[in-house]
N, C-alpha and C. Protein backbone atom coordinates (compact mmCIF):
# COMPACT_ATOMS: atom_id res chain seq x y z
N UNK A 1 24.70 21.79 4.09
CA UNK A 1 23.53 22.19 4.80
C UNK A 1 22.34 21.28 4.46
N UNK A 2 21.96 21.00 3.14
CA UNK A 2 20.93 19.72 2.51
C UNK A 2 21.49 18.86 2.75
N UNK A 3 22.47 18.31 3.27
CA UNK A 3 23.21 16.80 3.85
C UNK A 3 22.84 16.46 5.19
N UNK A 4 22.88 18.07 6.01
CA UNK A 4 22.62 17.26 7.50
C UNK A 4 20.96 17.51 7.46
N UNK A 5 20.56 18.23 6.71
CA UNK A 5 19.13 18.86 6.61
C UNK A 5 18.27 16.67 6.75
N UNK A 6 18.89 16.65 5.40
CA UNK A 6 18.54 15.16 5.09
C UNK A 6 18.95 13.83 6.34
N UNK A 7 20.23 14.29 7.04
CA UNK A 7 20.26 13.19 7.75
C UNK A 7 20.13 13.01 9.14
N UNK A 8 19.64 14.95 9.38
CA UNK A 8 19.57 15.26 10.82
C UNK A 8 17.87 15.22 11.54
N UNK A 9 16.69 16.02 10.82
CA UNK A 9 15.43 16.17 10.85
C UNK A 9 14.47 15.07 11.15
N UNK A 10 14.44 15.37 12.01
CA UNK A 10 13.12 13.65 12.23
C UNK A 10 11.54 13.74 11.37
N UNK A 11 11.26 14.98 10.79
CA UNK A 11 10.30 15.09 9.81
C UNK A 11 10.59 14.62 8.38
N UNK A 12 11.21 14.92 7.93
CA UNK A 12 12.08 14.53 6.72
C UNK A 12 12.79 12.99 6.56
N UNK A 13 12.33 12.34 8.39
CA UNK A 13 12.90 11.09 7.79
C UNK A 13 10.91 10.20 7.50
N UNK A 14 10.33 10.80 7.83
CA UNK A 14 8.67 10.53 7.26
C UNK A 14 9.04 10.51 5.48
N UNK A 15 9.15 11.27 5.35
CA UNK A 15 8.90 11.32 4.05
C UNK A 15 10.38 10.00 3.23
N UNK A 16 11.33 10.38 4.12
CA UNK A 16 12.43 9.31 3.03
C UNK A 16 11.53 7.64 3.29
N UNK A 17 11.05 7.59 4.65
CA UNK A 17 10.52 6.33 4.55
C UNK A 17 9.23 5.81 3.57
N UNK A 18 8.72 7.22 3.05
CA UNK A 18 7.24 6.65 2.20
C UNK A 18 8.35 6.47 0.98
N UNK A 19 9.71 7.28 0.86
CA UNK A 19 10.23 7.34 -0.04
C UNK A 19 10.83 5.52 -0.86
N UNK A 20 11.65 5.30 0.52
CA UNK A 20 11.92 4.19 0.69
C UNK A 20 11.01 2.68 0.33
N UNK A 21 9.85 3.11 0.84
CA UNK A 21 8.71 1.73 0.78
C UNK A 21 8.37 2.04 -0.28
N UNK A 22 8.29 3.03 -1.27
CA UNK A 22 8.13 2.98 -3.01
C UNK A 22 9.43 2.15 -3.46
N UNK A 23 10.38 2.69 -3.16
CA UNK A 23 11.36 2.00 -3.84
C UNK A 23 11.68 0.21 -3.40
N UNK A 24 11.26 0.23 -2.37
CA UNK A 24 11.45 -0.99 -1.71
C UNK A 24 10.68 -1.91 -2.40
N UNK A 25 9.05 -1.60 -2.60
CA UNK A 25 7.92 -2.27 -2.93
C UNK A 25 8.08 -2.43 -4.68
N UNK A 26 9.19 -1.14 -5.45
CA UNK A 26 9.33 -1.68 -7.07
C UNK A 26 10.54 -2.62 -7.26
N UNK A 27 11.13 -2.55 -5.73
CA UNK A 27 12.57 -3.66 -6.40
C UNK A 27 11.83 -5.02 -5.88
N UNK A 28 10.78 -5.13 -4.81
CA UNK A 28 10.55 -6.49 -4.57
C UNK A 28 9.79 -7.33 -5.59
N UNK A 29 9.15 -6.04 -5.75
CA UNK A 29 7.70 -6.66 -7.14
C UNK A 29 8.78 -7.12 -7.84
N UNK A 30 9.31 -6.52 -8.49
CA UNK A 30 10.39 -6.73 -10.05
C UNK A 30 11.45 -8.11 -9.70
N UNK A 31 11.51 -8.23 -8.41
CA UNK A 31 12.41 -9.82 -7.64
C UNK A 31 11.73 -10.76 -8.12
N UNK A 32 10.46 -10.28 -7.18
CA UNK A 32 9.26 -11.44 -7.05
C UNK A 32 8.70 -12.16 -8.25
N UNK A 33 8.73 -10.93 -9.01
CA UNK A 33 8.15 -11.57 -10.36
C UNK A 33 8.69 -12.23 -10.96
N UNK A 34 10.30 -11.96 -10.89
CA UNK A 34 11.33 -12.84 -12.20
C UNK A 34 11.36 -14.29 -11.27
N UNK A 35 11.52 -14.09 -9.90
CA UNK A 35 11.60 -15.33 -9.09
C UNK A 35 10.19 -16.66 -8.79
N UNK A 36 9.20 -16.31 -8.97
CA UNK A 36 8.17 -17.08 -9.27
C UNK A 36 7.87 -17.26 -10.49
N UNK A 37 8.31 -16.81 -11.51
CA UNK A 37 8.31 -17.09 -13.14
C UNK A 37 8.92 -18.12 -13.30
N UNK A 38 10.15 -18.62 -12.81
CA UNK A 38 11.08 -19.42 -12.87
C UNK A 38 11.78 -19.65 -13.83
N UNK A 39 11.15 -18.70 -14.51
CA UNK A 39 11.73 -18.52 -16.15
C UNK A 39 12.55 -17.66 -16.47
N UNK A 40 13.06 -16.86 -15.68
CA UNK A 40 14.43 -15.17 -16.23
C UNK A 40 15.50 -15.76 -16.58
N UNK A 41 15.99 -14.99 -17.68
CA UNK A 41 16.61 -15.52 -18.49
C UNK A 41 17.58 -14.48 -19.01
N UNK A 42 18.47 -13.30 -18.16
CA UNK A 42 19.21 -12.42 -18.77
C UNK A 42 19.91 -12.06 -20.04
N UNK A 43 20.04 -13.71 -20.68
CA UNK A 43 20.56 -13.21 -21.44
C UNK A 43 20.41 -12.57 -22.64
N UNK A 44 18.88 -12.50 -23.50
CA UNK A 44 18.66 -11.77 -24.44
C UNK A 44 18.58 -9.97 -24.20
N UNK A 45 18.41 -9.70 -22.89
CA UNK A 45 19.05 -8.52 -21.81
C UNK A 45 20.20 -8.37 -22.44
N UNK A 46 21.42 -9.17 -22.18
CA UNK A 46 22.57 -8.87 -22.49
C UNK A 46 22.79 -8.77 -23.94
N UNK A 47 22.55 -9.65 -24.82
CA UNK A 47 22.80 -9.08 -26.24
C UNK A 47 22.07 -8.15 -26.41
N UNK A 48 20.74 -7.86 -26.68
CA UNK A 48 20.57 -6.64 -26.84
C UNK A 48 21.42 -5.35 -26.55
N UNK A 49 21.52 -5.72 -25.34
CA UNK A 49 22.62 -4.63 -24.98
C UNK A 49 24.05 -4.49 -25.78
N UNK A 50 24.52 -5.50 -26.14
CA UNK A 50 25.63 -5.71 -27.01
C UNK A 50 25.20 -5.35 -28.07
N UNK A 51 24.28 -4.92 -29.34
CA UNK A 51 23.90 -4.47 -30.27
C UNK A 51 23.22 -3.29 -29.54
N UNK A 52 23.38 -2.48 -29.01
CA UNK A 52 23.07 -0.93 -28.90
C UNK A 52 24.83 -0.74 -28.79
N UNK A 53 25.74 -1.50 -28.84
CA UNK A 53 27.22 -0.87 -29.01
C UNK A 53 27.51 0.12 -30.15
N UNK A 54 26.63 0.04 -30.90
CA UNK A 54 27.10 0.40 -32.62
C UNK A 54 26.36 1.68 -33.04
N UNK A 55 26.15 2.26 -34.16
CA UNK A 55 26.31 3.58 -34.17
C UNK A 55 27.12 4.66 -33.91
N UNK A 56 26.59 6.03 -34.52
CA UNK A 56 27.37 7.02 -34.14
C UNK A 56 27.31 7.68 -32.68
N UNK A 57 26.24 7.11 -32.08
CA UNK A 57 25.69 7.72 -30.82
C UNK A 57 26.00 6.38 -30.18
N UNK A 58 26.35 5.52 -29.74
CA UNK A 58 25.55 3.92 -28.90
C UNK A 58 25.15 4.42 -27.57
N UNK A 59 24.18 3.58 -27.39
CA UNK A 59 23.80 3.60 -25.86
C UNK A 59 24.14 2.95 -25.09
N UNK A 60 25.14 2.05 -25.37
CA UNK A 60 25.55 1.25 -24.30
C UNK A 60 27.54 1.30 -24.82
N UNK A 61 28.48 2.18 -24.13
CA UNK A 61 29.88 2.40 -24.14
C UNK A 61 30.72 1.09 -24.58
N UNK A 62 31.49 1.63 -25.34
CA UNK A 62 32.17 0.48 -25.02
C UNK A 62 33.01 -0.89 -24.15
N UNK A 63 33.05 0.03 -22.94
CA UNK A 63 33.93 -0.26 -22.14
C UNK A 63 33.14 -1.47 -21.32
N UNK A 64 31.46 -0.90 -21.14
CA UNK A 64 30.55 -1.44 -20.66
C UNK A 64 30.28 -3.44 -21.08
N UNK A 65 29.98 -2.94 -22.67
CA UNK A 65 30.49 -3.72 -23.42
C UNK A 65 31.37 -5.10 -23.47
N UNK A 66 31.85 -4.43 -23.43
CA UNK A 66 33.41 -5.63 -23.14
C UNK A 66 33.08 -6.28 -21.70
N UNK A 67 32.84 -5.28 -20.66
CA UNK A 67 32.25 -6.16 -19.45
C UNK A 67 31.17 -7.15 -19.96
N UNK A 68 30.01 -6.59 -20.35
CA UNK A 68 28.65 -7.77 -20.93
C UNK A 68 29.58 -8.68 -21.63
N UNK A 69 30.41 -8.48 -22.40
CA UNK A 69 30.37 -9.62 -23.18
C UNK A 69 31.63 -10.64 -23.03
N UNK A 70 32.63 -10.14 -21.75
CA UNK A 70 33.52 -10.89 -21.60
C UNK A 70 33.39 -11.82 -19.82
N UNK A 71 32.28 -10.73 -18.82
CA UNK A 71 31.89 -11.27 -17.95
C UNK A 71 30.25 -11.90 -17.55
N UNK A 72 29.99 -10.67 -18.20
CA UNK A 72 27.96 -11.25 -17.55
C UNK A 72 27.32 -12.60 -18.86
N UNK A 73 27.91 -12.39 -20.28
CA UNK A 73 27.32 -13.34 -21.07
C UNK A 73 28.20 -14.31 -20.63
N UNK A 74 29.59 -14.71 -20.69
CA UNK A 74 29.92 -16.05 -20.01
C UNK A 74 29.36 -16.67 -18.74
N UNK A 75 28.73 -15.89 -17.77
CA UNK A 75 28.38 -15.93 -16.05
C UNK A 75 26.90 -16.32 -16.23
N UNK A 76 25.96 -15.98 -17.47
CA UNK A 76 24.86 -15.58 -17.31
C UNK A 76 24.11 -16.89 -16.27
N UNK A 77 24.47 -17.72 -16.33
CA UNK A 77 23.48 -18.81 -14.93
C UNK A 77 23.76 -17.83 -13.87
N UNK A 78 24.47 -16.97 -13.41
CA UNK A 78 25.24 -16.65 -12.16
C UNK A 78 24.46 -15.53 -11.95
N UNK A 79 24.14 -14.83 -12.88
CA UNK A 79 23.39 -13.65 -13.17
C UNK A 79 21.97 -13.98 -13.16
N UNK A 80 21.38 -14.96 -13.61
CA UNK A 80 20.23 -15.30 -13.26
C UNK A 80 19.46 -15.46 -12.32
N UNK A 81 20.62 -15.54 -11.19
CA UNK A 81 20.52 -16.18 -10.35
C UNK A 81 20.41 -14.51 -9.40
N UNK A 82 21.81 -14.12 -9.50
CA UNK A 82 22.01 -12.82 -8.70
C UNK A 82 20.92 -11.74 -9.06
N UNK A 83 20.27 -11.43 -10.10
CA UNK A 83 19.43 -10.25 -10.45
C UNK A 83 18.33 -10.60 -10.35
N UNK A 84 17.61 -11.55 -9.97
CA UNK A 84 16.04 -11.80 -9.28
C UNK A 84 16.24 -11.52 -7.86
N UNK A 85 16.92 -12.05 -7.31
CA UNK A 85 17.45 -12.38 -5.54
C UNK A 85 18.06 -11.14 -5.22
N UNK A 86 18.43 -10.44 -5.76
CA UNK A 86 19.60 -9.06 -6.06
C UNK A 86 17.97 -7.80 -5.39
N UNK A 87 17.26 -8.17 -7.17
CA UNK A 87 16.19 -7.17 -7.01
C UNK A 87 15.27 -7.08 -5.37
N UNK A 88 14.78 -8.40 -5.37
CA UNK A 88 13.93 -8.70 -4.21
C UNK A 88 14.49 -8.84 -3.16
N UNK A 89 15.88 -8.97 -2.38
CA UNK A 89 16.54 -8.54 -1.31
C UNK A 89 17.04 -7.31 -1.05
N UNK A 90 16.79 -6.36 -2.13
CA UNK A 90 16.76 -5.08 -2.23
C UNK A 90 15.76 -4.49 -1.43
N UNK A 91 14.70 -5.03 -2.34
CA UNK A 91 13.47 -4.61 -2.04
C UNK A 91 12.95 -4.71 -0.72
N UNK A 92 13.03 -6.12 0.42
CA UNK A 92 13.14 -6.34 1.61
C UNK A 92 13.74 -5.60 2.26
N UNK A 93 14.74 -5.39 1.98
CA UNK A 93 15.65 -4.18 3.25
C UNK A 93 15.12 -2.93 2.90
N UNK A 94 14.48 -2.82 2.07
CA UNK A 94 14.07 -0.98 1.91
C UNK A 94 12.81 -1.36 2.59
N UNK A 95 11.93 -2.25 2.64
CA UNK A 95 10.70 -1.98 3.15
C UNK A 95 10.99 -2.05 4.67
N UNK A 96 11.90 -3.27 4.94
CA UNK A 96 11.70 -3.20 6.35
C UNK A 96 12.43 -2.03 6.89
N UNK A 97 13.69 -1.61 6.68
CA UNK A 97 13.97 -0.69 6.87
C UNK A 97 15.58 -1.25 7.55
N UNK A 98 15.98 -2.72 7.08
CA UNK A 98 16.92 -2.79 7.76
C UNK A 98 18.13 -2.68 6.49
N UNK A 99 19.37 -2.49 6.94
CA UNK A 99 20.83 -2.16 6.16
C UNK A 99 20.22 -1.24 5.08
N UNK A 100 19.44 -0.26 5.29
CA UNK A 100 18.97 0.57 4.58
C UNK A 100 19.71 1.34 3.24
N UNK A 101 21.02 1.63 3.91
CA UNK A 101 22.25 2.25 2.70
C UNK A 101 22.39 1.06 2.17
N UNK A 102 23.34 -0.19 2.86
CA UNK A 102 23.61 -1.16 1.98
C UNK A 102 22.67 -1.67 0.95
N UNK A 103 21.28 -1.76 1.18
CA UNK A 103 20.60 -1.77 0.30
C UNK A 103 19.68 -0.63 -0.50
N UNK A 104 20.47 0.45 -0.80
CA UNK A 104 19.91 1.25 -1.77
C UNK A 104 21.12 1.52 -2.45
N UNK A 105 22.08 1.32 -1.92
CA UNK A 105 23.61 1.08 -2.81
C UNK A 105 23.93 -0.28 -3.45
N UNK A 106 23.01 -1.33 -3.39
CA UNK A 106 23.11 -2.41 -4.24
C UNK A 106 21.89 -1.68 -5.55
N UNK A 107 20.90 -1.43 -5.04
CA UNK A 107 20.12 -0.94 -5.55
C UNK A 107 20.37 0.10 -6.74
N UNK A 108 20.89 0.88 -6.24
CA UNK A 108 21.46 2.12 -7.49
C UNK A 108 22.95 1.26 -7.82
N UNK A 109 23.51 0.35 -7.42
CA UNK A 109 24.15 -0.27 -8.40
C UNK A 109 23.58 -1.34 -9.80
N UNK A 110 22.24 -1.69 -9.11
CA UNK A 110 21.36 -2.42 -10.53
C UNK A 110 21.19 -1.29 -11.49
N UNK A 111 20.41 -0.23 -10.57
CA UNK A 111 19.67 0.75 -11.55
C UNK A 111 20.88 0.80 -12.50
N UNK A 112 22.28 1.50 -12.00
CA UNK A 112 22.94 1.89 -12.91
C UNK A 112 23.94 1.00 -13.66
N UNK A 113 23.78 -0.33 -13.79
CA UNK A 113 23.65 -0.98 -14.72
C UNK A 113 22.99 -1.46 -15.87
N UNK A 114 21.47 -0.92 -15.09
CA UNK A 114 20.54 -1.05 -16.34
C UNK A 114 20.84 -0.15 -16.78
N UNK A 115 20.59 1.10 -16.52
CA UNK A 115 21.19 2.24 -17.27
C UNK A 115 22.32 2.38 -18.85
N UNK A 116 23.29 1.59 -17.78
CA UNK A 116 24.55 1.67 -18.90
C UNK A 116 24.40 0.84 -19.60
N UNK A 117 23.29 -0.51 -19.42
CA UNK A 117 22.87 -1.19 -20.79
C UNK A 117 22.36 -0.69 -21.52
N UNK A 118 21.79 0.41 -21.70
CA UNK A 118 20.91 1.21 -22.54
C UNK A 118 19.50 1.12 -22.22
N UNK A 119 19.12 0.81 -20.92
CA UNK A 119 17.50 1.02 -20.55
C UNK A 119 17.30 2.21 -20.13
N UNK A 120 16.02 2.67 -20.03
CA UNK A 120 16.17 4.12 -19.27
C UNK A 120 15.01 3.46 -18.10
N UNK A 121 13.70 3.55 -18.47
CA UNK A 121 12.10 2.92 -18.04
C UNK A 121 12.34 3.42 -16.62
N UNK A 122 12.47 3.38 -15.58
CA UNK A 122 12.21 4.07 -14.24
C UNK A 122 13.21 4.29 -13.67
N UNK A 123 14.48 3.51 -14.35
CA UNK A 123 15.69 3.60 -13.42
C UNK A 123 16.13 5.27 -13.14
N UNK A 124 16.19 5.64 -13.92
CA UNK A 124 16.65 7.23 -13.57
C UNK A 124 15.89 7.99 -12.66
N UNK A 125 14.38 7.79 -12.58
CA UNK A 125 13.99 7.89 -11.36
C UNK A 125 14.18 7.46 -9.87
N UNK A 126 14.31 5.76 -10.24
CA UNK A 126 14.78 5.14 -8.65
C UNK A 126 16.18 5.93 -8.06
N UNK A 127 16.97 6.63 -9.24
CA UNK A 127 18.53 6.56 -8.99
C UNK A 127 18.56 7.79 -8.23
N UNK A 128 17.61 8.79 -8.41
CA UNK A 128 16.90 10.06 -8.00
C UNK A 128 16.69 10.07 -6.93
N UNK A 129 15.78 9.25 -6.50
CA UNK A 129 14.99 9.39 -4.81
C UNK A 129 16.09 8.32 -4.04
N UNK A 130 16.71 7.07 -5.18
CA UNK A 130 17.63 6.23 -4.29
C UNK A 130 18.65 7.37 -3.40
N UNK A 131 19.42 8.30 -4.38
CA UNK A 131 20.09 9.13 -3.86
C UNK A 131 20.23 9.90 -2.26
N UNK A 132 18.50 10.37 -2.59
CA UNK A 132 18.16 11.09 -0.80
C UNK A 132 18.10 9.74 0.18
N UNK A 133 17.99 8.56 -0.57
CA UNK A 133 18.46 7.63 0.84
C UNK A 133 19.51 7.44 0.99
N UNK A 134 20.39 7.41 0.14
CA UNK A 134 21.72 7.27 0.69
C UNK A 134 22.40 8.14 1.34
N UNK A 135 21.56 9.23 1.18
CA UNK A 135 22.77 10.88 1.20
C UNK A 135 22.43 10.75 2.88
N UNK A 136 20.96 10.17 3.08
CA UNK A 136 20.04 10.40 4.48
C UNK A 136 21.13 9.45 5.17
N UNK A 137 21.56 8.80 5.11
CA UNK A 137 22.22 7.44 6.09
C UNK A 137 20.78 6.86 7.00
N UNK A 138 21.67 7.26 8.01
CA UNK A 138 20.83 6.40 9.61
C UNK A 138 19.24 7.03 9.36
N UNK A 139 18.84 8.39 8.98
CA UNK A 139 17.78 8.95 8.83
C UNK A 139 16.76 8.61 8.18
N UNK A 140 16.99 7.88 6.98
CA UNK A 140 16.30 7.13 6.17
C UNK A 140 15.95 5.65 6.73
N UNK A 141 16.49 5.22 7.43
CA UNK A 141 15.79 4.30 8.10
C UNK A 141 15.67 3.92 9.50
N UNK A 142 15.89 5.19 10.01
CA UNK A 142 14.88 5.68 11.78
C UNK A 142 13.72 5.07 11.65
N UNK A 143 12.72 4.81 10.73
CA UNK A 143 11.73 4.21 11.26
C UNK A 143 11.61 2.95 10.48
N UNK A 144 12.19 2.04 10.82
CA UNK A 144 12.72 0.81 10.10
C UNK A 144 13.43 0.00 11.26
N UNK A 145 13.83 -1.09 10.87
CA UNK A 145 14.56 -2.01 12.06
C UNK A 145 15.81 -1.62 12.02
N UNK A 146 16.50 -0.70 10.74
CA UNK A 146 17.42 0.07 11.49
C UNK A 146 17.87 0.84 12.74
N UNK A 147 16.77 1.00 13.23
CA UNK A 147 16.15 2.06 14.36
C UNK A 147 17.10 0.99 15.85
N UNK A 148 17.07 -0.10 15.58
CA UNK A 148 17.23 -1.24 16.68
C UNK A 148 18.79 -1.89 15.84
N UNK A 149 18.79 -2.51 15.13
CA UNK A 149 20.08 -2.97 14.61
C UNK A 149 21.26 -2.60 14.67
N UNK A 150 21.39 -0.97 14.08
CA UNK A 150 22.21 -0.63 13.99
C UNK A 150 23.22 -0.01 14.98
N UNK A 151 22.12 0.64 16.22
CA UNK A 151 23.06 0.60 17.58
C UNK A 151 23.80 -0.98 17.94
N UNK A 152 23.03 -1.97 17.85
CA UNK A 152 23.35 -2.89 18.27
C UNK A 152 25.00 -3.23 17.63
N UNK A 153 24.70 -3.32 16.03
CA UNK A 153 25.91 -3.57 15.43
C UNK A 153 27.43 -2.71 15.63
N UNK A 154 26.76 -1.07 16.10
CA UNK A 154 28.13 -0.82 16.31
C UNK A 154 28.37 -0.54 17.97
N UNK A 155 27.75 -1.39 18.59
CA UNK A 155 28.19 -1.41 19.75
C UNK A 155 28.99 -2.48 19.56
N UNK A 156 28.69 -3.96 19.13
CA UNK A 156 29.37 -4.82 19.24
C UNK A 156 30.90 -4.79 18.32
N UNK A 157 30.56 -3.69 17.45
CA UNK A 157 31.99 -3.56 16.69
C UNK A 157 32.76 -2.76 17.55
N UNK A 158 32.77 -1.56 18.30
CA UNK A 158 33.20 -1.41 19.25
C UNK A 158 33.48 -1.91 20.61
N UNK A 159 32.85 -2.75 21.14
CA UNK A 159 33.56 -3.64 22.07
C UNK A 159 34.49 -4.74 21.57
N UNK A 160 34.05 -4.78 19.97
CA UNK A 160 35.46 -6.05 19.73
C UNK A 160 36.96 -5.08 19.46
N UNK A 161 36.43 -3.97 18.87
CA UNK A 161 37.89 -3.01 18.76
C UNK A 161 38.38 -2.46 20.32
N UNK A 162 37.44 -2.49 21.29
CA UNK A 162 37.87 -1.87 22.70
C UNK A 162 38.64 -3.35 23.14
N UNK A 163 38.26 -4.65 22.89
CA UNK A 163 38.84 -5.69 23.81
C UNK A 163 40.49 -5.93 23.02
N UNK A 164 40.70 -5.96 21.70
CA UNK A 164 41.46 -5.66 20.54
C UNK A 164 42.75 -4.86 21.28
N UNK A 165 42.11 -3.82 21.27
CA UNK A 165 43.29 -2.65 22.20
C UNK A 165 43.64 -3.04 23.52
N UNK A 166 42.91 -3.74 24.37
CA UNK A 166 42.80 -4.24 25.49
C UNK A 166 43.98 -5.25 25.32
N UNK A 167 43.86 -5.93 24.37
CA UNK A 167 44.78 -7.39 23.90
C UNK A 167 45.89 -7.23 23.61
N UNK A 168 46.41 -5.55 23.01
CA UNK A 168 47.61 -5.15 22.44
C UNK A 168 48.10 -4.52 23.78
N UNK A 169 47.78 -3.73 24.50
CA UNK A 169 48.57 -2.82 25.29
C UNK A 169 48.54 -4.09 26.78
N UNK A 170 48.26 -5.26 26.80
CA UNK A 170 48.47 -6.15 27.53
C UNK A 170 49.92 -7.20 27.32
């Protein structure tokens, strides 16, 4: 009932969009900034994170772990690269309003990486309100260039699957 509430209501998609342009406007800032610095540098990110492994409590799992330290610290140019451009193409599609899910599902895939590195600082909030955009689909970005795109895109995916069938039963 709060699923279609969220993805059906044309009032409620007002509010996911102020929702949206917050979240949009902290992943671009946080892009923008590491990307005109020219200086980000993940990897003291990543060890740190590799020393919260230890203790009786750690904040960062093991399993996690072994990822940082057998994929993202070997990759880290790659990562440097992907988590400025990552953040701030995030941030673009939430403001404008286009691939709206795809980008709040890259999005709560950063958050919850920072997360499982052991940060907390806003992510658990973004992961919060990210949520009602994703749960919203198409609703969350009705007033966005989703509004125009996305008919477009699945019209044309449907005329390539209608000509497809056309091609087989010929």
């Amino acid at each position: 009932m709060f699923n279609q509430f969220l993805r059906e209501n044309r009032y409620v998609s007002f509010i996911l969009t102020v929702i949206r342009l917050y979240l949009g406007w902290e992943w671009l800032n946080a892009g923008l900034g590491k990307i005109s610095s020219g200086k980000f540098d993940a990897s003291g990110f990543l060890y740190g994170a590799l020393k919260n492994m230890s203790g009786e409590h750690p904040a960062v799992q093991p399993w996690w772990g072994s990822f940082l330290n057998d994929v993202a610290i070997p990759n880290v140019e790659l990562f440097n690269v992907m988590i400025p451009w990552g953040e701030f193409l995030v941030g673009l599609g939430l403001i404008l309003g286009i691939f709206t899910s795809f980008s709040i599902l890259m999005g709560l895939t950063m958050n919850f990486a920072y997360m499982l590195s052991g940060t907390t600082s806003t992510n658990p909030q973004m992961v919060l309100l990210g949520m009602f955009i994703l749960v919203a689909g198409m609703n969350a970005g009705k007033i966005g260039l989703d509004r125009w795109t996305i008919p477009v895109i699945r019209k044309l995916i449907y005329k390539k699957a209608e000509n497809q069938h056309i091609a087989k039963s010929a």
